[in-house]
PDB file of N, CA and C in Angstrom:
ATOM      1  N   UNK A   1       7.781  -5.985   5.989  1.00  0.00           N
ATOM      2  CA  UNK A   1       8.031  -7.384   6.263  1.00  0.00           C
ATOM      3  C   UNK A   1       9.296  -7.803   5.523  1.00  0.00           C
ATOM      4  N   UNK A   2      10.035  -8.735   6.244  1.00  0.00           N
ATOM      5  CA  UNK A   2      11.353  -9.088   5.760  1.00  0.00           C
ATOM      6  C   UNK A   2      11.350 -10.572   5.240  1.00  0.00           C
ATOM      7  N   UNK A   3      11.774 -10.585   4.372  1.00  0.00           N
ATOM      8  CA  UNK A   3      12.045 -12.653   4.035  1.00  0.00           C
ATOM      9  C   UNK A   3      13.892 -13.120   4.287  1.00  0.00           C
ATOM     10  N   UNK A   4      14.094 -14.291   4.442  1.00  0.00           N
ATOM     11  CA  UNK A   4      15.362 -14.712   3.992  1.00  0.00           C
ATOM     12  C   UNK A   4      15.473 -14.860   2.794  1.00  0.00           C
ATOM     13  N   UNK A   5      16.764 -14.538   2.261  1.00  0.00           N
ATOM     14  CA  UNK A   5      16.824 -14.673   0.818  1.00  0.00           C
ATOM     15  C   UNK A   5      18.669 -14.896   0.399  1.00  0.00           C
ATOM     16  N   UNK A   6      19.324 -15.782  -0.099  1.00  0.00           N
ATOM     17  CA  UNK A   6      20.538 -15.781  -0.657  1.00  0.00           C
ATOM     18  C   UNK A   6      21.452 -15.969   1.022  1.00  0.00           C
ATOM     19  N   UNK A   7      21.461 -15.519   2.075  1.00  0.00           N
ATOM     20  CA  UNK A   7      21.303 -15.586   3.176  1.00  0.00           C
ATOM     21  C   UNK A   7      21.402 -14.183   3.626  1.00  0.00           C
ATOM     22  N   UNK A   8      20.750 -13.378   3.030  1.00  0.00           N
ATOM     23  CA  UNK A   8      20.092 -11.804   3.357  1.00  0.00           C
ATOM     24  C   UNK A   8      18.598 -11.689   3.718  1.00  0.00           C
ATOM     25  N   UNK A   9      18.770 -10.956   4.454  1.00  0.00           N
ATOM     26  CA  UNK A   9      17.352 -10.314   5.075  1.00  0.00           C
ATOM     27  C   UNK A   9      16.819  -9.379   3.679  1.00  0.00           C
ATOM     28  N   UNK A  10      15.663  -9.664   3.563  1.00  0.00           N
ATOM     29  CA  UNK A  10      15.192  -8.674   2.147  1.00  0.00           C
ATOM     30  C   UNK A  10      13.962  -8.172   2.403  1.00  0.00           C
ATOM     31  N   UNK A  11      13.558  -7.089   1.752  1.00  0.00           N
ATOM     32  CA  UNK A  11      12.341  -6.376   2.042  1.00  0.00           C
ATOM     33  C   UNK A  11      11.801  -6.561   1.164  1.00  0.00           C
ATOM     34  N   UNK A  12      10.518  -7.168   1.385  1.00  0.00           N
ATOM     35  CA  UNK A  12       9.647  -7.611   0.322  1.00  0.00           C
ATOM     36  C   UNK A  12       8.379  -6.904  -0.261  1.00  0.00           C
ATOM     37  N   UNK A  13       8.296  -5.713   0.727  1.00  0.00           N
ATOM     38  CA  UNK A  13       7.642  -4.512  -0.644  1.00  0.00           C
ATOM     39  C   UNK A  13       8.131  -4.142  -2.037  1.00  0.00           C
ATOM     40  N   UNK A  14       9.545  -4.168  -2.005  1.00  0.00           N
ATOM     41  CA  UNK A  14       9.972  -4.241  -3.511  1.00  0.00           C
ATOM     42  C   UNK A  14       9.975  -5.282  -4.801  1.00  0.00           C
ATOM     43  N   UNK A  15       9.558  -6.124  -4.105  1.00  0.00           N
ATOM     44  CA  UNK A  15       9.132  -7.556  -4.675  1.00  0.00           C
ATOM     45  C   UNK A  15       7.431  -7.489  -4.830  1.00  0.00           C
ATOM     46  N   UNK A  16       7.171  -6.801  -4.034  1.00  0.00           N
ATOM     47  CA  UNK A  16       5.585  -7.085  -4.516  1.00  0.00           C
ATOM     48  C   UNK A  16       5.067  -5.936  -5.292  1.00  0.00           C
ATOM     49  N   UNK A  17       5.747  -4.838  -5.188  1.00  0.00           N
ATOM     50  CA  UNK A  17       5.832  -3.989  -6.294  1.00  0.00           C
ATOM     51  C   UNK A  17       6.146  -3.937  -7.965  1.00  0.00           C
ATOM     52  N   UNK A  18       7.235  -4.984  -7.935  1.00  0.00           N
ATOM     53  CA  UNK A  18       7.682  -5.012  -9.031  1.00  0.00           C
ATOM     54  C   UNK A  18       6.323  -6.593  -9.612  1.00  0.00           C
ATOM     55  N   UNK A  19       6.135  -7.192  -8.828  1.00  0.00           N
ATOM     56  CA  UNK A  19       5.409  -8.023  -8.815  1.00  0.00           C
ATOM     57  C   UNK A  19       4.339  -7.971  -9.579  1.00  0.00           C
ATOM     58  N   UNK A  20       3.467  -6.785  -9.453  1.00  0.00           N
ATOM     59  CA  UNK A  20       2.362  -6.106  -9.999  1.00  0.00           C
ATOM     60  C   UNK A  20       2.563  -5.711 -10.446  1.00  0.00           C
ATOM     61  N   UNK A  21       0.993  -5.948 -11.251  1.00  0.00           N
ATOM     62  CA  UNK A  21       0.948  -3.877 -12.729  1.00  0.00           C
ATOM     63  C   UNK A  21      -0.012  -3.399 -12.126  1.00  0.00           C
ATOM     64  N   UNK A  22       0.414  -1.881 -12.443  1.00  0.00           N
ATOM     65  CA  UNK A  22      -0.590  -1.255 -12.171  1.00  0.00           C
ATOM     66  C   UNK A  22      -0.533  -0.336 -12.732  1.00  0.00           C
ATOM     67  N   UNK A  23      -1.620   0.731 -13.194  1.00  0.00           N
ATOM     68  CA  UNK A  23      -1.462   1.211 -14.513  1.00  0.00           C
ATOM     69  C   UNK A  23      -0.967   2.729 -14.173  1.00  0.00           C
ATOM     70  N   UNK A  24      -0.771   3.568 -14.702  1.00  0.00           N
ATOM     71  CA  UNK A  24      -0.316   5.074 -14.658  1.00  0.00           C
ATOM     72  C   UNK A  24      -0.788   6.117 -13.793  1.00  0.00           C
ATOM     73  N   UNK A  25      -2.166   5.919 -14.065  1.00  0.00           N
ATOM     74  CA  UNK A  25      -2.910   6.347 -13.210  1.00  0.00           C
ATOM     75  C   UNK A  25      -3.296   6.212 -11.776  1.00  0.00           C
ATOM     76  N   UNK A  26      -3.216   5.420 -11.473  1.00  0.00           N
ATOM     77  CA  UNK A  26      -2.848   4.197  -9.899  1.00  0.00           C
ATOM     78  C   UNK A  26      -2.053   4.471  -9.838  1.00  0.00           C
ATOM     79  N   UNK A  27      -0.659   4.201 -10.102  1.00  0.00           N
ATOM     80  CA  UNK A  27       0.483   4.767  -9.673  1.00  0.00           C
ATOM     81  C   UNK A  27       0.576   6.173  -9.416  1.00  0.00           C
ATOM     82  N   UNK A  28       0.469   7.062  -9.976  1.00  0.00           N
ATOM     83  CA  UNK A  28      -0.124   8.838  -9.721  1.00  0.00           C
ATOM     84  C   UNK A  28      -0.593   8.672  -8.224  1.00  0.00           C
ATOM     85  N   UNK A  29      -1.516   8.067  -7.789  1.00  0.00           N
ATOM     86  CA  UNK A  29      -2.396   7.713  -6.592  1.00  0.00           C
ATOM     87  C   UNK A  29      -1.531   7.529  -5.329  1.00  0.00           C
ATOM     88  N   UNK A  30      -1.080   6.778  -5.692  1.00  0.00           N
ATOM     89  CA  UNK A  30       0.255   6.166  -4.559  1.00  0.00           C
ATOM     90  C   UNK A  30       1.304   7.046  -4.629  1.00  0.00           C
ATOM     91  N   UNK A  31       1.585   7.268  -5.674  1.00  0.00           N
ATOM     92  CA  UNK A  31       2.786   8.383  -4.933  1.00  0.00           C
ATOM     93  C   UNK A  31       2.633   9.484  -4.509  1.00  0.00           C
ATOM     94  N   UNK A  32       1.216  10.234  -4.158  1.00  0.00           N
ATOM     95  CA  UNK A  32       0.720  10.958  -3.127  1.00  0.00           C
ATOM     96  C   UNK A  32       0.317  11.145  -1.965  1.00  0.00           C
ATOM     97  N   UNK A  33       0.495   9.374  -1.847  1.00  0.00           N
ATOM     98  CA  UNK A  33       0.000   9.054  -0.574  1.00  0.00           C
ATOM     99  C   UNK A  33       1.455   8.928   0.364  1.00  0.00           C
ATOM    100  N   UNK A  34       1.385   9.631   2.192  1.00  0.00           N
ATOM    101  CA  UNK A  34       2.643   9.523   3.033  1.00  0.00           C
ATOM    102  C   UNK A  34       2.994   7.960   3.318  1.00  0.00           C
ATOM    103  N   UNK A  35       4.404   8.150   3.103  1.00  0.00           N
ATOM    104  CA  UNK A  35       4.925   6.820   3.227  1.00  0.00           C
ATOM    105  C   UNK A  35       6.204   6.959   3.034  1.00  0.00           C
ATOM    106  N   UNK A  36       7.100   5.722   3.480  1.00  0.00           N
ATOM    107  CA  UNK A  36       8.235   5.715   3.116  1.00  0.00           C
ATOM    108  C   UNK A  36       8.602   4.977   2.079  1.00  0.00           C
ATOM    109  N   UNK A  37       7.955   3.749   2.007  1.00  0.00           N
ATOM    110  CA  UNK A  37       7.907   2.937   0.746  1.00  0.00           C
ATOM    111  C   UNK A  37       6.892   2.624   0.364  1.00  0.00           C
ATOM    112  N   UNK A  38       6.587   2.033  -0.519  1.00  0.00           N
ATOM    113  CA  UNK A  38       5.611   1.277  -1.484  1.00  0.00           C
ATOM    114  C   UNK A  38       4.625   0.368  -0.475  1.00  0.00           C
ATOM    115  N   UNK A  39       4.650  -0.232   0.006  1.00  0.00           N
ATOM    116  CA  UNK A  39       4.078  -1.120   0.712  1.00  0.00           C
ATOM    117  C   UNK A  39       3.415  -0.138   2.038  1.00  0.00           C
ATOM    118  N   UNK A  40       4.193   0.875   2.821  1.00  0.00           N
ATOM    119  CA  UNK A  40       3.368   1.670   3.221  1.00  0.00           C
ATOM    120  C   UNK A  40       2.753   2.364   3.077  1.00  0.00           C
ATOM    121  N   UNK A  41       3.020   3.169   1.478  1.00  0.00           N
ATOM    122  CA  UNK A  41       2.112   4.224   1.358  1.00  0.00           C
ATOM    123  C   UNK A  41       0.584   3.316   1.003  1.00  0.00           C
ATOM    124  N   UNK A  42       0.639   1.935  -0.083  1.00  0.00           N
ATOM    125  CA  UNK A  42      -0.370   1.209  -0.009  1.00  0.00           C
ATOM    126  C   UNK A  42      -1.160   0.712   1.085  1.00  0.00           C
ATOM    127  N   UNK A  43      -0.195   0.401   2.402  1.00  0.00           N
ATOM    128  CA  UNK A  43      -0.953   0.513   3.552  1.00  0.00           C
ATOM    129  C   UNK A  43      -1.895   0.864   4.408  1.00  0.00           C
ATOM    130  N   UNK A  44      -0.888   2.992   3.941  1.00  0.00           N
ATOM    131  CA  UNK A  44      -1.847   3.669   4.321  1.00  0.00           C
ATOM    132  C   UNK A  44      -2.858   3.934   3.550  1.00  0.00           C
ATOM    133  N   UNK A  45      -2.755   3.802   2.296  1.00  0.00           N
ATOM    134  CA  UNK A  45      -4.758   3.866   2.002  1.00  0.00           C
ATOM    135  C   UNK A  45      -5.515   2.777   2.116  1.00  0.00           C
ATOM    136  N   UNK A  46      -5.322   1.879   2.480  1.00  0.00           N
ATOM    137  CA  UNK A  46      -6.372   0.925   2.999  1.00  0.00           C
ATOM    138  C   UNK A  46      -6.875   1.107   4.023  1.00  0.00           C
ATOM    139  N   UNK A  47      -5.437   1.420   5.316  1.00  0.00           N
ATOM    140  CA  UNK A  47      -5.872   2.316   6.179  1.00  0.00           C
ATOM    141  C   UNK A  47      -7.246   3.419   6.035  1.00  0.00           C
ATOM    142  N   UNK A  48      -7.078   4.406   5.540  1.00  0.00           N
ATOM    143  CA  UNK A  48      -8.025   5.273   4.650  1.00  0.00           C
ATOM    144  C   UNK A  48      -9.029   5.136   4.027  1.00  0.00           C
ATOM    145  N   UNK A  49      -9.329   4.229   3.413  1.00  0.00           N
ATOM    146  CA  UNK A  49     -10.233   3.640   2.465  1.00  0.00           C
ATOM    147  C   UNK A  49     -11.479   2.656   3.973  1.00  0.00           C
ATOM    148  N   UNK A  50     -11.123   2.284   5.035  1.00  0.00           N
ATOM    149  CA  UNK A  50     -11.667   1.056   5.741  1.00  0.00           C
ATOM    150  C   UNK A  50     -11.946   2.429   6.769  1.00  0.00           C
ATOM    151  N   UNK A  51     -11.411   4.070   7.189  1.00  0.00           N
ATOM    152  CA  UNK A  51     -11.969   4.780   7.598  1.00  0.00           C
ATOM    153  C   UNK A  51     -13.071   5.551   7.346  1.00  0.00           C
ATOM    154  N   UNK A  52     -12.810   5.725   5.960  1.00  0.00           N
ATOM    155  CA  UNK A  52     -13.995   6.496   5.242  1.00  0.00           C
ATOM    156  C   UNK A  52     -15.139   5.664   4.620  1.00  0.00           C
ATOM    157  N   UNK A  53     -14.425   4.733   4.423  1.00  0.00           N
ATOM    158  CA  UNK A  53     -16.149   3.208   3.868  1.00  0.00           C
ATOM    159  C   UNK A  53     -16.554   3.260   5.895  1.00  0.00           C
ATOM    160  N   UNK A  54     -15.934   3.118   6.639  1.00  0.00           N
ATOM    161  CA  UNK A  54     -16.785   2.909   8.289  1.00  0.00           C
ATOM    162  C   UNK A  54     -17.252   4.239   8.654  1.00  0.00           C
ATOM    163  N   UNK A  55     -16.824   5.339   7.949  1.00  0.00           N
ATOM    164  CA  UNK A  55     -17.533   6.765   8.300  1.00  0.00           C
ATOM    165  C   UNK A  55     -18.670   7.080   7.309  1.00  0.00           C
ATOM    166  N   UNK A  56     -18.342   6.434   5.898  1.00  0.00           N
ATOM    167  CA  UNK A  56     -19.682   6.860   5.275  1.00  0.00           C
ATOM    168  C   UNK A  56     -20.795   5.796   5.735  1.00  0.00           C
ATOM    169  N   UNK A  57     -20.106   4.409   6.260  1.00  0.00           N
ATOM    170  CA  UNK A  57     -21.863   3.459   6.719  1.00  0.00           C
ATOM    171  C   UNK A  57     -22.607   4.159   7.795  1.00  0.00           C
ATOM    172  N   UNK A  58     -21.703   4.605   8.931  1.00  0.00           N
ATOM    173  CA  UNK A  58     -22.044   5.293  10.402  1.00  0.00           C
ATOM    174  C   UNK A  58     -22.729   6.757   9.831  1.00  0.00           C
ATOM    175  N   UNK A  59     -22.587   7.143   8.225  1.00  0.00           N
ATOM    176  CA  UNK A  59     -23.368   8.413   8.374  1.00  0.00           C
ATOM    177  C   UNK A  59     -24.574   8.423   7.729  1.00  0.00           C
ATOM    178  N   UNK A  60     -25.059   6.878   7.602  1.00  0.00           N
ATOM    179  CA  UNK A  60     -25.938   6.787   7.109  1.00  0.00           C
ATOM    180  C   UNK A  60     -26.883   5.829   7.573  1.00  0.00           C
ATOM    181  N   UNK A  61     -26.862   5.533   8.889  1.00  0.00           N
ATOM    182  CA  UNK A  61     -27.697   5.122  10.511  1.00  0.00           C
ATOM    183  C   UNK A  61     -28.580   6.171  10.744  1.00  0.00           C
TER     184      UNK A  61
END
Protein backbone atom coordinates (compact mmCIF):
# COMPACT_ATOMS: atom_id res chain seq x y z
CA UNK A 1 0.00 0.00 0.00
CA UNK A 2 1.15 3.45 -0.99
CA UNK A 3 0.42 6.92 0.91
CA UNK A 4 1.10 10.55 -0.36
CA UNK A 5 3.77 12.00 1.35
CA UNK A 6 6.06 15.41 0.77
CA UNK A 7 4.39 15.04 -2.75
CA UNK A 8 5.84 11.36 -3.19
CA UNK A 9 4.19 8.22 -3.43
CA UNK A 10 5.64 6.16 -0.33
CA UNK A 11 5.46 2.66 0.73
CA UNK A 12 4.21 2.26 3.90
CA UNK A 13 5.47 -1.18 4.98
CA UNK A 14 8.60 0.58 5.91
CA UNK A 15 6.84 2.81 8.14
CA UNK A 16 5.03 0.22 9.84
CA UNK A 17 8.03 -1.67 10.33
CA UNK A 18 10.05 0.76 11.75
CA UNK A 19 6.86 1.62 13.60
CA UNK A 20 6.97 -1.52 15.73
CA UNK A 21 9.07 -3.60 18.11
CA UNK A 22 9.44 -6.65 17.84
CA UNK A 23 11.76 -8.65 19.56
CA UNK A 24 14.77 -10.87 18.06
CA UNK A 25 13.23 -13.71 18.01
CA UNK A 26 10.08 -12.63 15.89
CA UNK A 27 12.16 -11.05 13.73
CA UNK A 28 14.25 -14.53 13.07
CA UNK A 29 10.50 -15.65 12.12
CA UNK A 30 9.90 -13.20 9.43
CA UNK A 31 12.85 -13.26 7.78
CA UNK A 32 12.17 -16.83 6.82
CA UNK A 33 9.17 -16.29 5.67
CA UNK A 34 8.85 -15.67 1.23
CA UNK A 35 8.42 -12.23 0.51
CA UNK A 36 9.69 -9.32 -0.94
CA UNK A 37 9.23 -6.96 1.83
CA UNK A 38 8.24 -6.71 5.29
CA UNK A 39 4.69 -6.22 4.99
CA UNK A 40 4.50 -9.25 2.68
CA UNK A 41 6.38 -11.64 4.20
CA UNK A 42 3.99 -10.62 7.42
CA UNK A 43 1.19 -11.10 5.09
CA UNK A 44 2.11 -14.20 4.16
CA UNK A 45 1.93 -15.73 7.56
CA UNK A 46 -1.29 -14.66 8.40
CA UNK A 47 -2.02 -15.99 5.24
CA UNK A 48 -0.60 -19.31 6.89
CA UNK A 49 -1.54 -19.02 10.26
CA UNK A 50 -5.77 -18.53 9.10
CA UNK A 51 -4.81 -21.91 6.84
CA UNK A 52 -3.57 -24.04 9.39
CA UNK A 53 -5.94 -22.61 12.50
CA UNK A 54 -9.02 -23.58 9.41
CA UNK A 55 -7.17 -26.99 8.83
CA UNK A 56 -6.57 -27.84 12.40
CA UNK A 57 -10.65 -26.85 13.31
CA UNK A 58 -11.79 -29.03 10.02
CA UNK A 59 -9.51 -31.87 11.56
CA UNK A 60 -11.19 -31.98 14.40
CA UNK A 61 -15.13 -32.42 13.08
Amino acid sequence: MYTWKNGNYQHIGANIQKSIKIDAETLEIIETVEGRSFSDKVRNMAEEYRRLKYDGVASKR
